[in-house]
N, C-alpha and C. Protein backbone atom coordinates (compact mmCIF):
# COMPACT_ATOMS: atom_id res chain seq x y z
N UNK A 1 82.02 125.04 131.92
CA UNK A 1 82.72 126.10 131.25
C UNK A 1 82.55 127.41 132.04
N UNK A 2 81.23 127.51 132.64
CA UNK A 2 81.35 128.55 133.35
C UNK A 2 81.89 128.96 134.55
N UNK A 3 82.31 128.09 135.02
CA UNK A 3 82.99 127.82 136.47
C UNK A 3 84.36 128.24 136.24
N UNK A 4 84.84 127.66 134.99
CA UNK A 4 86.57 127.90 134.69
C UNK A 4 86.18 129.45 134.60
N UNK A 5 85.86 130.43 133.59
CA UNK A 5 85.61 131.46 133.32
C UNK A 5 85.39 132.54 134.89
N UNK A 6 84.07 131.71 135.50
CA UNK A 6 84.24 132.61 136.93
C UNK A 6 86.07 132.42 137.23
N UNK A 7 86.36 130.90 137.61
CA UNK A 7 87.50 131.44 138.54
C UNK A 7 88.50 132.30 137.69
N UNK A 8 88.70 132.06 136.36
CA UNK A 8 89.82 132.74 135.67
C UNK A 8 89.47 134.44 135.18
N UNK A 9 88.25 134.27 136.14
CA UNK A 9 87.49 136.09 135.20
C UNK A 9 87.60 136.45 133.88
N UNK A 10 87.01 135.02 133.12
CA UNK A 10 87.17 135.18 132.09
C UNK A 10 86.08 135.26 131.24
N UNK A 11 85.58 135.47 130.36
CA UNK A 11 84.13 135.65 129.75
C UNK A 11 84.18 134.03 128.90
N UNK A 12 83.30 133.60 128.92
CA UNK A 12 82.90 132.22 128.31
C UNK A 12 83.28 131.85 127.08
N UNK A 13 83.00 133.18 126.43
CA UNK A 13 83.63 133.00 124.72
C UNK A 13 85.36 133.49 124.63
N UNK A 14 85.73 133.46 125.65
CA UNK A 14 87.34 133.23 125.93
C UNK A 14 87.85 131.99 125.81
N UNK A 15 86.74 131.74 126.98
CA UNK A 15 87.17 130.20 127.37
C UNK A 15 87.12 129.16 126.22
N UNK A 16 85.85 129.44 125.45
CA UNK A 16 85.56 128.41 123.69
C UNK A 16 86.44 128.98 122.96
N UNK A 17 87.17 129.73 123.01
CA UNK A 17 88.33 130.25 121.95
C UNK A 17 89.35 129.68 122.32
N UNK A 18 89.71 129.58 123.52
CA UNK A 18 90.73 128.91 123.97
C UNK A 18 90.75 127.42 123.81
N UNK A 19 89.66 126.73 124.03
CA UNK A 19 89.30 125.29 123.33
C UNK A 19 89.65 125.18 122.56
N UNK A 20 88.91 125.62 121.42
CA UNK A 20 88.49 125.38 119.98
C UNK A 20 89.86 125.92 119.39
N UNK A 21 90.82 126.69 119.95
CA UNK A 21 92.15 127.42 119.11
C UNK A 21 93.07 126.35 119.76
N UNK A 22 93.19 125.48 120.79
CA UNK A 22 94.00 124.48 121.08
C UNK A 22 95.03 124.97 122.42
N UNK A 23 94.39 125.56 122.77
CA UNK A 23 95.23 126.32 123.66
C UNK A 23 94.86 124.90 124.95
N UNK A 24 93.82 125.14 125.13
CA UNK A 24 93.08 123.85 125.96
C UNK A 24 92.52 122.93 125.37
N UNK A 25 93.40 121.47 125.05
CA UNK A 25 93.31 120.58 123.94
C UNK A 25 91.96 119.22 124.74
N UNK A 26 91.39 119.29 124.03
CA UNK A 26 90.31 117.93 124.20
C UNK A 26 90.84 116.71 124.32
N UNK A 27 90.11 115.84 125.53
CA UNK A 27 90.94 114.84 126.12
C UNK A 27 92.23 115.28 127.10
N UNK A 28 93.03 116.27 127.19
CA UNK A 28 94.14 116.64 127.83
C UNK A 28 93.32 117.38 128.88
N UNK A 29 92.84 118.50 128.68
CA UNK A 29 92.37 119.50 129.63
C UNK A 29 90.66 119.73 129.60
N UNK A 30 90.17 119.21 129.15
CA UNK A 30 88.83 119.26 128.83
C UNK A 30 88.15 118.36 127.77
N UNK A 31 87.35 117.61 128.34
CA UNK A 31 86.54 116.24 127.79
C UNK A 31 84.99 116.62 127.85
N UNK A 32 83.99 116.27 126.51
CA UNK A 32 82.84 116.65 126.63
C UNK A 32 81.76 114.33 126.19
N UNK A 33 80.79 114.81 126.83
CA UNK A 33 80.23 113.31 126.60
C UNK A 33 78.99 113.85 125.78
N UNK A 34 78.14 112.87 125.04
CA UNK A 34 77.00 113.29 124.51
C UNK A 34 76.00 113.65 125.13
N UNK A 35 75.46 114.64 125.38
CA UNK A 35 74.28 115.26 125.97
C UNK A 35 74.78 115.88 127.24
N UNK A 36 75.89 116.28 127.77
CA UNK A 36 76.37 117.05 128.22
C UNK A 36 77.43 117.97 127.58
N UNK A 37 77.60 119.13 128.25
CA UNK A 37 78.64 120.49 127.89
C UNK A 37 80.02 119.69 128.42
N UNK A 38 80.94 120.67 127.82
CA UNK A 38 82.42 120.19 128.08
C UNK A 38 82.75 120.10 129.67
N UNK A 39 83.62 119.39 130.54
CA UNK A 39 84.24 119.52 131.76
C UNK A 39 85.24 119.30 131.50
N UNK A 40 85.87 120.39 132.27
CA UNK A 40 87.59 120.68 133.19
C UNK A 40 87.93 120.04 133.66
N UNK A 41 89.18 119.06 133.12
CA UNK A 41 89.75 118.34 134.34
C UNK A 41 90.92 119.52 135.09
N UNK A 42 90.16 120.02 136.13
CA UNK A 42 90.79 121.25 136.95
C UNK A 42 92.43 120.61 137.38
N UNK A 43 92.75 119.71 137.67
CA UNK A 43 94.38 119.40 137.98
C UNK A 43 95.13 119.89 136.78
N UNK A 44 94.52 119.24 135.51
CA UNK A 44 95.50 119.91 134.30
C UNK A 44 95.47 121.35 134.01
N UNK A 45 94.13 121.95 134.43
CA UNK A 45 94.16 123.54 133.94
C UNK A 45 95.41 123.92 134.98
N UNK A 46 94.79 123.54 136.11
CA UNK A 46 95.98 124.13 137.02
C UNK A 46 97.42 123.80 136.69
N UNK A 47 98.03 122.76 136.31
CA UNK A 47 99.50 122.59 135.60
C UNK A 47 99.74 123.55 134.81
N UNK A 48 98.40 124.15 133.90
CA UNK A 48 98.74 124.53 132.96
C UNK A 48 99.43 126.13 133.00
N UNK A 49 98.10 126.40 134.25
CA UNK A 49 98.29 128.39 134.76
C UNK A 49 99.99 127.66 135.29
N UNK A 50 100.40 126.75 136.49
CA UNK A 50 101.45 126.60 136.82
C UNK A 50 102.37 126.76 135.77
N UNK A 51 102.61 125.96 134.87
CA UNK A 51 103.81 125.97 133.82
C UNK A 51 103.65 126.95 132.85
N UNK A 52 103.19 128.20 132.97
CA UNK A 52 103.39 129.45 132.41
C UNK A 52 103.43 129.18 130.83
N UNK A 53 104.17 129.30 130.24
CA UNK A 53 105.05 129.66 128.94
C UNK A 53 105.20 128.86 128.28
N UNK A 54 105.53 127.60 129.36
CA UNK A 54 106.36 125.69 128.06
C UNK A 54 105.39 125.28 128.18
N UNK A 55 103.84 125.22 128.72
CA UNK A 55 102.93 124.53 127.88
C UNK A 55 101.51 125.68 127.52
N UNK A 56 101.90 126.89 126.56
CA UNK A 56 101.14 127.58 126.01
C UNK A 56 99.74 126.78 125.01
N UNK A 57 99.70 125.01 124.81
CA UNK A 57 99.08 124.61 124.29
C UNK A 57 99.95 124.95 122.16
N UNK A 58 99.01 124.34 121.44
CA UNK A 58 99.73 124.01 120.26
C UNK A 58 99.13 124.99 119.52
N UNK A 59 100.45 125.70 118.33
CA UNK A 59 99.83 126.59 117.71
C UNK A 59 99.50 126.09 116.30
N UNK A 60 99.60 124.81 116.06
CA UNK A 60 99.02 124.33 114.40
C UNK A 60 97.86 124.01 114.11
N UNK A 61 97.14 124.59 115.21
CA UNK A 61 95.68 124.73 114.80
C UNK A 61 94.99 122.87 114.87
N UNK A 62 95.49 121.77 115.19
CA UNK A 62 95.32 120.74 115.63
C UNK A 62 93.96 120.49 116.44
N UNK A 63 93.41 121.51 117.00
CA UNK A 63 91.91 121.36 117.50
C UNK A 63 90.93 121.18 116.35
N UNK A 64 91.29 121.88 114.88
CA UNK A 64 90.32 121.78 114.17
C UNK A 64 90.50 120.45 113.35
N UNK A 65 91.14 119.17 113.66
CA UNK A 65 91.92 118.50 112.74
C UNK A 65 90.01 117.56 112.79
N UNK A 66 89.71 117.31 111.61
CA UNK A 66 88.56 116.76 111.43
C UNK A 66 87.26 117.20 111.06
N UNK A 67 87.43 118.58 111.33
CA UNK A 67 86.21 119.77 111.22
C UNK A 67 85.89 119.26 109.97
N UNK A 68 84.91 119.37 109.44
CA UNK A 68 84.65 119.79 107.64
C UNK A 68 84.60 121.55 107.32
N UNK A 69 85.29 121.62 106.22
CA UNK A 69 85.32 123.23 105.46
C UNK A 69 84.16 123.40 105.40
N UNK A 70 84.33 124.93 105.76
CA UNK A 70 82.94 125.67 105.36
C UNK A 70 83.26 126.66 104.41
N UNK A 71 82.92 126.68 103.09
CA UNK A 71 83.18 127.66 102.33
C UNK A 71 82.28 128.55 102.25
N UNK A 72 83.24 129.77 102.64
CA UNK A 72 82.75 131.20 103.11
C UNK A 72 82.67 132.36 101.95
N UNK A 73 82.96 131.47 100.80
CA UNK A 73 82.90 132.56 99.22
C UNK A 73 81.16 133.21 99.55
N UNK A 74 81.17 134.47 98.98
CA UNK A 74 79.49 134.58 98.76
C UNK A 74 79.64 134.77 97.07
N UNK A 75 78.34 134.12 96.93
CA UNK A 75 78.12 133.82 95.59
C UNK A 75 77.30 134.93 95.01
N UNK A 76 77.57 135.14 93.68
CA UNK A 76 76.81 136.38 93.10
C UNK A 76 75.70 136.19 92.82
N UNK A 77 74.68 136.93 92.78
CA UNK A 77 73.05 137.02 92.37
C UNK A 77 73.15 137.08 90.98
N UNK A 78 72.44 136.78 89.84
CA UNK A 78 72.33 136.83 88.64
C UNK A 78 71.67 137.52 88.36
C-alpha cells in the first residue's frame, strides 16, 4: 500500500479510502492473503490511471457488501 501511495503521492489513508469506497475493488485491483497486507496488481492500477473517467470504479458502495453494521446510536446514561 505504501508503494502505490509513494508513486501516486498519495497519503496511505487515501489509498484505504479508495479500497474500502470501491474505487479500487478487491480481487480486480488489489488482493490481500492472511497474514499479509493488501497487494497491487500494478497492470490494473495502471489501466485504471489509463482509462481516466469509464472506469472511475463503482459508486454503490459494493466494497462494503458483507461488512456487519455497526450501530453508531449512543445510548443514554440513566
Amino acid at each position: 500500500m505504501a508503494e502505490v501511495a509513494a508513486r501516486f503521492k498519495l497519503t496511505p489513508k487515501t489509498v484505504r479510502n479508495r479500497m474500502y469506497a470501491g474505487t479500487w475493488r478487491r480481487g480486480e485491483h488489489w488482493f490481500a492473503r492472511p497474514g499479509i497486507g493488501p497487494r497491487f496488481k500494478w497492470s490494473t492500477i495502471v489501466r485504471w490511471v489509463e482509462g481516466g473517467a469509464e472506469e472511475q470504479g463503482r459508486g454503490d458502495g459494493l466494497a462494503y457488501v458483507g461488512l456487519p453494521r455497526v450501530d453508531r446510536r449512543r445510548r443514554r446514561a440513566v
